[in-house]
C-alpha atoms as a PDB file:
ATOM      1  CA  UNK A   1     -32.103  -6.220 -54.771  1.00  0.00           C
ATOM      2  CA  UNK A   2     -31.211  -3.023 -52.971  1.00  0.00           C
ATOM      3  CA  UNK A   3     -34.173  -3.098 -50.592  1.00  0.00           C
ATOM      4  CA  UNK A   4     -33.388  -7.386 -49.924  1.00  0.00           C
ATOM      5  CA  UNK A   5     -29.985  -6.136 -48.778  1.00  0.00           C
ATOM      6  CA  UNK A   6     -31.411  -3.188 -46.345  1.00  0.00           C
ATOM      7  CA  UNK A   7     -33.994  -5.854 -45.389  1.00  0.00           C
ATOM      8  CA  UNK A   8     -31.442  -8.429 -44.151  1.00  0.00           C
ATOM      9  CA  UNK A   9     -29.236  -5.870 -42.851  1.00  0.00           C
ATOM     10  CA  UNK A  10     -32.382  -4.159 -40.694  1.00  0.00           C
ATOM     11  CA  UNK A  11     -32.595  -7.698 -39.584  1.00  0.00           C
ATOM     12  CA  UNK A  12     -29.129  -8.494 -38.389  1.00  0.00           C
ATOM     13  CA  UNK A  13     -28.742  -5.654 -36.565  1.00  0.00           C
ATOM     14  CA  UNK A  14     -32.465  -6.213 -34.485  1.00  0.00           C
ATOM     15  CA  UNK A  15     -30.855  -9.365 -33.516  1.00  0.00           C
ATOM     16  CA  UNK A  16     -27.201  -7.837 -32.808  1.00  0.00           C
ATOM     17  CA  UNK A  17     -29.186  -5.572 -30.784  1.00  0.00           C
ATOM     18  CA  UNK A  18     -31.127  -7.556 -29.015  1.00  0.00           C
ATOM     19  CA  UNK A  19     -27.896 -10.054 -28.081  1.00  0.00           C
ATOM     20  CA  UNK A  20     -26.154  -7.266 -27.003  1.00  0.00           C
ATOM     21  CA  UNK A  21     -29.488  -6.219 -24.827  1.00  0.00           C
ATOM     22  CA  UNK A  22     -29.369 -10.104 -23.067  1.00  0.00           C
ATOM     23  CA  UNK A  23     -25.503  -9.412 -22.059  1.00  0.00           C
ATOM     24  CA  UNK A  24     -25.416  -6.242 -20.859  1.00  0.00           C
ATOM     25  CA  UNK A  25     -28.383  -7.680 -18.488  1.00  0.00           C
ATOM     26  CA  UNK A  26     -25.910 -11.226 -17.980  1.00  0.00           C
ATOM     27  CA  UNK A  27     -24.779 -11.502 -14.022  1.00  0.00           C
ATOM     28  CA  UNK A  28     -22.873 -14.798 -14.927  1.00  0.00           C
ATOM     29  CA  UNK A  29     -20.768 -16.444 -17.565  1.00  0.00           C
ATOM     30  CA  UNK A  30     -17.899 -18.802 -17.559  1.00  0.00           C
ATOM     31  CA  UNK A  31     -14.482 -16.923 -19.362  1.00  0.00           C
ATOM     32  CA  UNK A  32     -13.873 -18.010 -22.772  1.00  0.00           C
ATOM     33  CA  UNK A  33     -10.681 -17.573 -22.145  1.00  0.00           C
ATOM     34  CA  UNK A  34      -7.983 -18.219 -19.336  1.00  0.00           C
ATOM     35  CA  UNK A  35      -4.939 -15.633 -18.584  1.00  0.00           C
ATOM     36  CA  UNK A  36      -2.585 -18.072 -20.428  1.00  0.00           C
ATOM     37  CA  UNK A  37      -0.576 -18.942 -17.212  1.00  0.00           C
ATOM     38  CA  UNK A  38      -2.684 -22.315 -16.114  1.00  0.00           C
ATOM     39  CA  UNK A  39      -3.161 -21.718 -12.247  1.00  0.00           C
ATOM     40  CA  UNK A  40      -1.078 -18.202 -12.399  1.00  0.00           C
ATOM     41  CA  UNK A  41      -4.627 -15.594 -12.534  1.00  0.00           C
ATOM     42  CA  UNK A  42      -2.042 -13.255 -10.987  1.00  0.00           C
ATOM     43  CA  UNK A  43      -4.050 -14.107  -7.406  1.00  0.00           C
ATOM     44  CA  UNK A  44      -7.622 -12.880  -7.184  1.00  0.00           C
ATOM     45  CA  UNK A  45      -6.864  -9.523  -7.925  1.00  0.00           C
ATOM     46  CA  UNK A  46      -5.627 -10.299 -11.456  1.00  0.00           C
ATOM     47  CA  UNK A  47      -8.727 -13.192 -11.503  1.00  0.00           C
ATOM     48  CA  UNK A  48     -11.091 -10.085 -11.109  1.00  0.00           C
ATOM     49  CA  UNK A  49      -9.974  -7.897 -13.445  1.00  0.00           C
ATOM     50  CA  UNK A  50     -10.050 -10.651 -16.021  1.00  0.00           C
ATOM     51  CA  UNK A  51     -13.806 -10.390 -15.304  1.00  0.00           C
ATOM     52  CA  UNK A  52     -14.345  -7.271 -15.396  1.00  0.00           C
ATOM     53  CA  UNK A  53     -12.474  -7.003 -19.113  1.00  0.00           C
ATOM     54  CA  UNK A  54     -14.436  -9.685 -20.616  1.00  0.00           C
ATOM     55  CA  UNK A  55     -17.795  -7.951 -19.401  1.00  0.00           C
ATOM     56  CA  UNK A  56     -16.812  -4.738 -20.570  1.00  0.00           C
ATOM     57  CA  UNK A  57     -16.352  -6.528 -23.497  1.00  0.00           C
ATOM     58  CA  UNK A  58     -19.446  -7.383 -24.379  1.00  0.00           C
ATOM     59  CA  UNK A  59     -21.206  -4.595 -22.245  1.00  0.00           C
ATOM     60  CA  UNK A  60     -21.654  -5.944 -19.163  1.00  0.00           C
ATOM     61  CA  UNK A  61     -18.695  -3.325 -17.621  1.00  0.00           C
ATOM     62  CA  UNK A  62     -21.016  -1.611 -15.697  1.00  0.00           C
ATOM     63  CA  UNK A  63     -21.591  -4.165 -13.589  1.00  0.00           C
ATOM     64  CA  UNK A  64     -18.817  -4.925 -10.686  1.00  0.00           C
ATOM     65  CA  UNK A  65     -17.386  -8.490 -11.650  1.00  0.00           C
ATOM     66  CA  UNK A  66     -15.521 -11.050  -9.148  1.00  0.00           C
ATOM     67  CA  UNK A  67     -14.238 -14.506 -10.118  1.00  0.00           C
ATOM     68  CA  UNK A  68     -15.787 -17.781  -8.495  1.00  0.00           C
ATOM     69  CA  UNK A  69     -12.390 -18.858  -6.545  1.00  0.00           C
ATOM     70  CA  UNK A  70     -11.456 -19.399  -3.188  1.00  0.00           C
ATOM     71  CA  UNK A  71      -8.075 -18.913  -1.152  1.00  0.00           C
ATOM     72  CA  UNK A  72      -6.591 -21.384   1.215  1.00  0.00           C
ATOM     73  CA  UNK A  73      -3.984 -20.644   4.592  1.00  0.00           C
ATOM     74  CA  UNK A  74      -4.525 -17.502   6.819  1.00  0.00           C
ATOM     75  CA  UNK A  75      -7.313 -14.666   5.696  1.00  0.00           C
ATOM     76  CA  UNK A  76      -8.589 -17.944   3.461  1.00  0.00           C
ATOM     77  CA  UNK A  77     -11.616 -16.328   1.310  1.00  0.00           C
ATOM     78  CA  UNK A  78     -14.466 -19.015   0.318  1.00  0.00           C
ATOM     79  CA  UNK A  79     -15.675 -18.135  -3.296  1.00  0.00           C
ATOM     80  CA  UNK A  80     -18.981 -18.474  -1.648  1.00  0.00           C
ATOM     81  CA  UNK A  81     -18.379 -14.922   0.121  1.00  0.00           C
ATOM     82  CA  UNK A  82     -17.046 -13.282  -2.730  1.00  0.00           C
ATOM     83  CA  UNK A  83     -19.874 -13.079  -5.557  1.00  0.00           C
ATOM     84  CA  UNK A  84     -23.220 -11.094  -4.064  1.00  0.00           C
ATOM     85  CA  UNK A  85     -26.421 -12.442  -3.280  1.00  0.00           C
ATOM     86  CA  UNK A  86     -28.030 -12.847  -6.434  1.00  0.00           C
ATOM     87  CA  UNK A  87     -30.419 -13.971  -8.663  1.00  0.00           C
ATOM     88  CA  UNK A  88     -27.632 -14.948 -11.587  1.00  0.00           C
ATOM     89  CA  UNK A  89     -28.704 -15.050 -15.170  1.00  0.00           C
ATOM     90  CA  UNK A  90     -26.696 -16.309 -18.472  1.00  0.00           C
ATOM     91  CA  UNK A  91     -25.795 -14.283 -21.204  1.00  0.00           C
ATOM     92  CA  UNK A  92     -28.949 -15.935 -22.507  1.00  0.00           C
ATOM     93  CA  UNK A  93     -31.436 -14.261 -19.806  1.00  0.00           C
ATOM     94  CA  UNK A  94     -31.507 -18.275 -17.892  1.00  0.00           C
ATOM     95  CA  UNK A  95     -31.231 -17.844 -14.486  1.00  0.00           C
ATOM     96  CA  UNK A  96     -28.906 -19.932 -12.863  1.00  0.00           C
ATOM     97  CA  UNK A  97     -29.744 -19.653  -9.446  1.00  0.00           C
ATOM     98  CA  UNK A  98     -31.637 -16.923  -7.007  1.00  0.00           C
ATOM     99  CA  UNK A  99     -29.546 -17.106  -4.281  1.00  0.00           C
ATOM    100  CA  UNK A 100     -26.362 -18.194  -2.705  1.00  0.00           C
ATOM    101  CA  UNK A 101     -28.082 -20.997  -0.864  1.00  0.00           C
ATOM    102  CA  UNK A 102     -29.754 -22.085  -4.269  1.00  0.00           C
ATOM    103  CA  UNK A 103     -26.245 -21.974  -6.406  1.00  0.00           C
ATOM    104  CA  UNK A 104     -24.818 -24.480  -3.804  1.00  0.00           C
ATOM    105  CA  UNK A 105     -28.034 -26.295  -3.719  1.00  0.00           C
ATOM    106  CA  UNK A 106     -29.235 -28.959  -5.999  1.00  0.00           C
ATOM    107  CA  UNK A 107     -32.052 -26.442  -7.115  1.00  0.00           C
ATOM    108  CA  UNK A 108     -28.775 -24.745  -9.194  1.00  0.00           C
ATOM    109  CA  UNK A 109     -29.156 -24.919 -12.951  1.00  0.00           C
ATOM    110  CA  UNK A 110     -25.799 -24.879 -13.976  1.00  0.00           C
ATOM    111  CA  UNK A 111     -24.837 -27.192 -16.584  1.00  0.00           C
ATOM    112  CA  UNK A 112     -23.377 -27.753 -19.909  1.00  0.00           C
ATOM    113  CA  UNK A 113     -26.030 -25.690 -21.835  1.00  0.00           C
ATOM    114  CA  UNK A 114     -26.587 -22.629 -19.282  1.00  0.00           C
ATOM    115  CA  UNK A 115     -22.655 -22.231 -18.229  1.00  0.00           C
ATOM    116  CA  UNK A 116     -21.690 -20.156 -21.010  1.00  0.00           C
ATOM    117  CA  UNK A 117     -19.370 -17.987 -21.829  1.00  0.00           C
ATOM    118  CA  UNK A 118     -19.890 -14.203 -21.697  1.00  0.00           C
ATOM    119  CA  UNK A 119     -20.328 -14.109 -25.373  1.00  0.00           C
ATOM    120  CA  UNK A 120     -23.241 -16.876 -25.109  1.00  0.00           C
ATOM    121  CA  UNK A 121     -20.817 -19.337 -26.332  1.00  0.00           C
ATOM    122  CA  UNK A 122     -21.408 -23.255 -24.890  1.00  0.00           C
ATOM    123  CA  UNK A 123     -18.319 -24.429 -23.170  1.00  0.00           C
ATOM    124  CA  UNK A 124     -16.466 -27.177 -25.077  1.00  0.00           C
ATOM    125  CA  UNK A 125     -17.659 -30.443 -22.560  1.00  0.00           C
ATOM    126  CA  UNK A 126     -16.818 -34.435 -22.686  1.00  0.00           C
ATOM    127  CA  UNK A 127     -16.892 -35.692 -26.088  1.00  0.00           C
ATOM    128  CA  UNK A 128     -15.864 -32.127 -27.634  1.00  0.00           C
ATOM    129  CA  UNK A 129     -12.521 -31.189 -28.834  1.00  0.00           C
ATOM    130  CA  UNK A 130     -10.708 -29.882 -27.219  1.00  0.00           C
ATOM    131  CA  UNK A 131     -12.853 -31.063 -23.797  1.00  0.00           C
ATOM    132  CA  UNK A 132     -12.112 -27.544 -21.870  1.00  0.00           C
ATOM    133  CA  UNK A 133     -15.177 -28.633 -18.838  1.00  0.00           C
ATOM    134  CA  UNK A 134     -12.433 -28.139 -15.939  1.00  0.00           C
ATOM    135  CA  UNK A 135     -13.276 -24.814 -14.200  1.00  0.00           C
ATOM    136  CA  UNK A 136     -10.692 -23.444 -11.659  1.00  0.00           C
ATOM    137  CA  UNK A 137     -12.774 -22.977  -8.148  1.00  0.00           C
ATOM    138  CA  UNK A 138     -10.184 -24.038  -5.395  1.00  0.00           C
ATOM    139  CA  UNK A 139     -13.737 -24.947  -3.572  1.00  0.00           C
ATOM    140  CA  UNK A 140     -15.586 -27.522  -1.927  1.00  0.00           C
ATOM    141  CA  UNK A 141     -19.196 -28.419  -3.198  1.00  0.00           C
ATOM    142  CA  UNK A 142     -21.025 -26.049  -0.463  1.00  0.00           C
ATOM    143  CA  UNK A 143     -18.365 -22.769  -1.831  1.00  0.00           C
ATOM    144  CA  UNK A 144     -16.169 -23.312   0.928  1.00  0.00           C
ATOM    145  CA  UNK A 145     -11.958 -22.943   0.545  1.00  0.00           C
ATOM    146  CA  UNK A 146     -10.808 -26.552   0.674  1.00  0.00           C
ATOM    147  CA  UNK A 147      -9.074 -27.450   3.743  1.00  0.00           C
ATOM    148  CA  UNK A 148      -6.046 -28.683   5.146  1.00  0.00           C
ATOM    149  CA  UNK A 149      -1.748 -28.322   3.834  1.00  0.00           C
ATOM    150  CA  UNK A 150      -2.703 -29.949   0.501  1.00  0.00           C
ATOM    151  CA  UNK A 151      -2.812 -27.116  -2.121  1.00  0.00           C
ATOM    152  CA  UNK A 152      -5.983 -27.165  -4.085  1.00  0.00           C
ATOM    153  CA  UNK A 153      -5.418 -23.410  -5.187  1.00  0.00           C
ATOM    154  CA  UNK A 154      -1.980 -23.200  -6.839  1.00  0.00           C
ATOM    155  CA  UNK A 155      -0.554 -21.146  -4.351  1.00  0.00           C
ATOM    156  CA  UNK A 156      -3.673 -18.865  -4.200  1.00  0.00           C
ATOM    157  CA  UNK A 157      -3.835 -18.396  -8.207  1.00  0.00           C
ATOM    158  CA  UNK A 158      -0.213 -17.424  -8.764  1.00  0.00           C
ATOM    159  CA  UNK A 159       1.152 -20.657  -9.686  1.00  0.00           C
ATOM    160  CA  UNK A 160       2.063 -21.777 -12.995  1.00  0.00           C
ATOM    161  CA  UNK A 161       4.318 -24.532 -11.343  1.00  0.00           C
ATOM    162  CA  UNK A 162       4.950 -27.674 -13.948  1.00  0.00           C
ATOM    163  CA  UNK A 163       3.521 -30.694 -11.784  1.00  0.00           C
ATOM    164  CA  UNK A 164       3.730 -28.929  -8.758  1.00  0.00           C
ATOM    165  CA  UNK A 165       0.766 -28.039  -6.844  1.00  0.00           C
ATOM    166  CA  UNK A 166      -2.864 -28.124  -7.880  1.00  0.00           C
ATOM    167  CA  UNK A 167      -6.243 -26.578  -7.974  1.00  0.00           C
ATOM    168  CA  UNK A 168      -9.731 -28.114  -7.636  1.00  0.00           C
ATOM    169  CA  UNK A 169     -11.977 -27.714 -10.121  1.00  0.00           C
ATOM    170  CA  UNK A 170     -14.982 -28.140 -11.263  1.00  0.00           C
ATOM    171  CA  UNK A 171     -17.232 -29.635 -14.418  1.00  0.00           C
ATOM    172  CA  UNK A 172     -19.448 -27.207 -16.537  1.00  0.00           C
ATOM    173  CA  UNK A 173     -20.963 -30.328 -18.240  1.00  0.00           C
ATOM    174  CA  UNK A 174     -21.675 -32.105 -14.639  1.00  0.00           C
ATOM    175  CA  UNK A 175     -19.738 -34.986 -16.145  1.00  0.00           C
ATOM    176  CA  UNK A 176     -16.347 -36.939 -16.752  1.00  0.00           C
ATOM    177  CA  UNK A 177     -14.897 -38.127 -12.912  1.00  0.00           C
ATOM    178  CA  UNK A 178     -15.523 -41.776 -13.166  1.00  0.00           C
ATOM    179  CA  UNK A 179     -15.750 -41.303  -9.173  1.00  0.00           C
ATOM    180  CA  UNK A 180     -19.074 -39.819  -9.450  1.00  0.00           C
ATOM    181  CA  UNK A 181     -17.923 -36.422  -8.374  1.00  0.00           C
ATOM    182  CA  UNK A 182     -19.148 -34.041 -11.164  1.00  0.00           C
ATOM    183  CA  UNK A 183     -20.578 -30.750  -9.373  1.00  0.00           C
ATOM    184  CA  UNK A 184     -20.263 -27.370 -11.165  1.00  0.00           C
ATOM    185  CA  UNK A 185     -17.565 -26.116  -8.779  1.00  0.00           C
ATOM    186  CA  UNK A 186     -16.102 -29.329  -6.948  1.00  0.00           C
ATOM    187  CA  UNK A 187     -15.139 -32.542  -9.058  1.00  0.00           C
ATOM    188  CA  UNK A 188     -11.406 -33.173  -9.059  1.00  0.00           C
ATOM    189  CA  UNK A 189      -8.052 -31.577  -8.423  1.00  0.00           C
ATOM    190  CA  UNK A 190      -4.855 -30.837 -11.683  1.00  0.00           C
ATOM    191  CA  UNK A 191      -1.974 -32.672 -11.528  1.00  0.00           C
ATOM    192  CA  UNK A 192       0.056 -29.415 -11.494  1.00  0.00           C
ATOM    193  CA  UNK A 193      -0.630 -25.735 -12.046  1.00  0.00           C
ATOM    194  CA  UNK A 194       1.504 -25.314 -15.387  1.00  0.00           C
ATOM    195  CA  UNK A 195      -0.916 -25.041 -18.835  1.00  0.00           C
ATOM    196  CA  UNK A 196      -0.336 -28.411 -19.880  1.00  0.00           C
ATOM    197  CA  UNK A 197      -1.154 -30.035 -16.813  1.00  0.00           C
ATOM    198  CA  UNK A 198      -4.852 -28.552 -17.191  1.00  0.00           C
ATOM    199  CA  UNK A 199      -5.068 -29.410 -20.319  1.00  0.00           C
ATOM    200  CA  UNK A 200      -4.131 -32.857 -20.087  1.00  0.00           C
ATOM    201  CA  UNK A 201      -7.295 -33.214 -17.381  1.00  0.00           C
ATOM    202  CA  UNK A 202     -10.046 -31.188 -19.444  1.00  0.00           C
ATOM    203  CA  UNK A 203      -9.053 -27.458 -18.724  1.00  0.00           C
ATOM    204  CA  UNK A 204      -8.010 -23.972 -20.188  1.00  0.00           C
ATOM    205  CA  UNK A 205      -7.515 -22.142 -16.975  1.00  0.00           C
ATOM    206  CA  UNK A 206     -11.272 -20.996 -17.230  1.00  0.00           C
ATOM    207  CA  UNK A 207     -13.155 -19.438 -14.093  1.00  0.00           C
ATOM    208  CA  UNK A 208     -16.748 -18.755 -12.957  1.00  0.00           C
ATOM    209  CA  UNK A 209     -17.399 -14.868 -13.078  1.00  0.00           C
ATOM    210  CA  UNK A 210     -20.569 -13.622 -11.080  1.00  0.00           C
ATOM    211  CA  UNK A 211     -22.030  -9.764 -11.239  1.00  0.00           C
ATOM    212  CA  UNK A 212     -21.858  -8.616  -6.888  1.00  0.00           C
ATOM    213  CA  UNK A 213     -24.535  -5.963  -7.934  1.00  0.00           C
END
């Protein structure tokens, strides 16, 4: 019995090991969770260090994290221009994409079963419960800040605003706008910036996270 239990033990720590392996190698992952404060990330500064934390947390720390998010009015950063060159893989070893011109391409292979979290964990998508797909982005399709007064950013991620405001989003699962609109990073905007105005549209205040180096 004693040598069964040191068997399965040996065994569950080869594949601990070997999980642990994939994510310190990961460049990419959705956050499993949000800061708690719907569109409030405490601007990109606070967006990034939530990156960096969850990373460490799985031992991917050593790597320099920035969240997928863009910022809108003067000195307006596309999330495009924030996140490296590339290639991106999964905490899974899947690459994503090889390039910045291949993530906004549609050669990209985000979706519902390669956006995960930085654990490896799928995304809860359409159908699920509770549907958490929404993504915060503040982007356009191509990675670009979206234009004009309209905020699509909740005041540049420090926001929590109850039906004020808004931030574009995006769709791990590629699915749910009955417009068609379902891209990774671009699909439809909150009705507010407050917690329960993502939730009641399919979010948890979750961002993209992407490894510059």
């Amino acid at each position: 019995m004693r040598t069964i239990i040191v068997s399965v033990a040996a065994v569950l720590c080869v594949f601990a090991s070997s999980a642990l392996a994939q994510q310190a190698q990961m460049t990419f992952f959705v956050t499993s969770v949000g800061l708690g404060k719907g569109g409030d990330l405490g601007g990109l500064a606070g967006a990034d260090n939530h990156c960096q934390s969850l990373a460490q947390s799985v031992g991917a720390g050593s790597k320099t994290w920035r969240a997928y998010l863009s910022t809108q009015g003067a000195g307006g950063i596309n999330a495009k221009d924030r996140i490296g060159n590339g290639p991106w893989v999964n905490a899974k070893g899947v690459q994503i994409a090889a390039n910045v011109a291949e993530l906004h391409s549609d050669k990209n292979k985000v979706n519902k079963e390669s956006a995960l979290d930085e654990k490896g964990v799928m995304i809860k998508g359409r159908g699920d419960t509770p549907n958490q797909h929404d993504v915060l982005t503040g982007s356009q399709q191509d990675g670009t800040a979206v234009p004009g007064p309209d905020d699509a950013t909740c005041a540049n991620w420090t926001s929590s605003a109850d039906g004020q405001g808004g931030a574009t989003v995006g769709h791990t699962d590629l699915v749910g706008n009955p417009s068609g609109i379902n891209f990774w990073n671009y699909s439809h905007k909150t009705p507010g910036c407050a917690p329960p105005n993502l939730a009641r549209v399919g979010g948890a205040g979750l961002f993209y996270c992407f490894a510059t180096n």
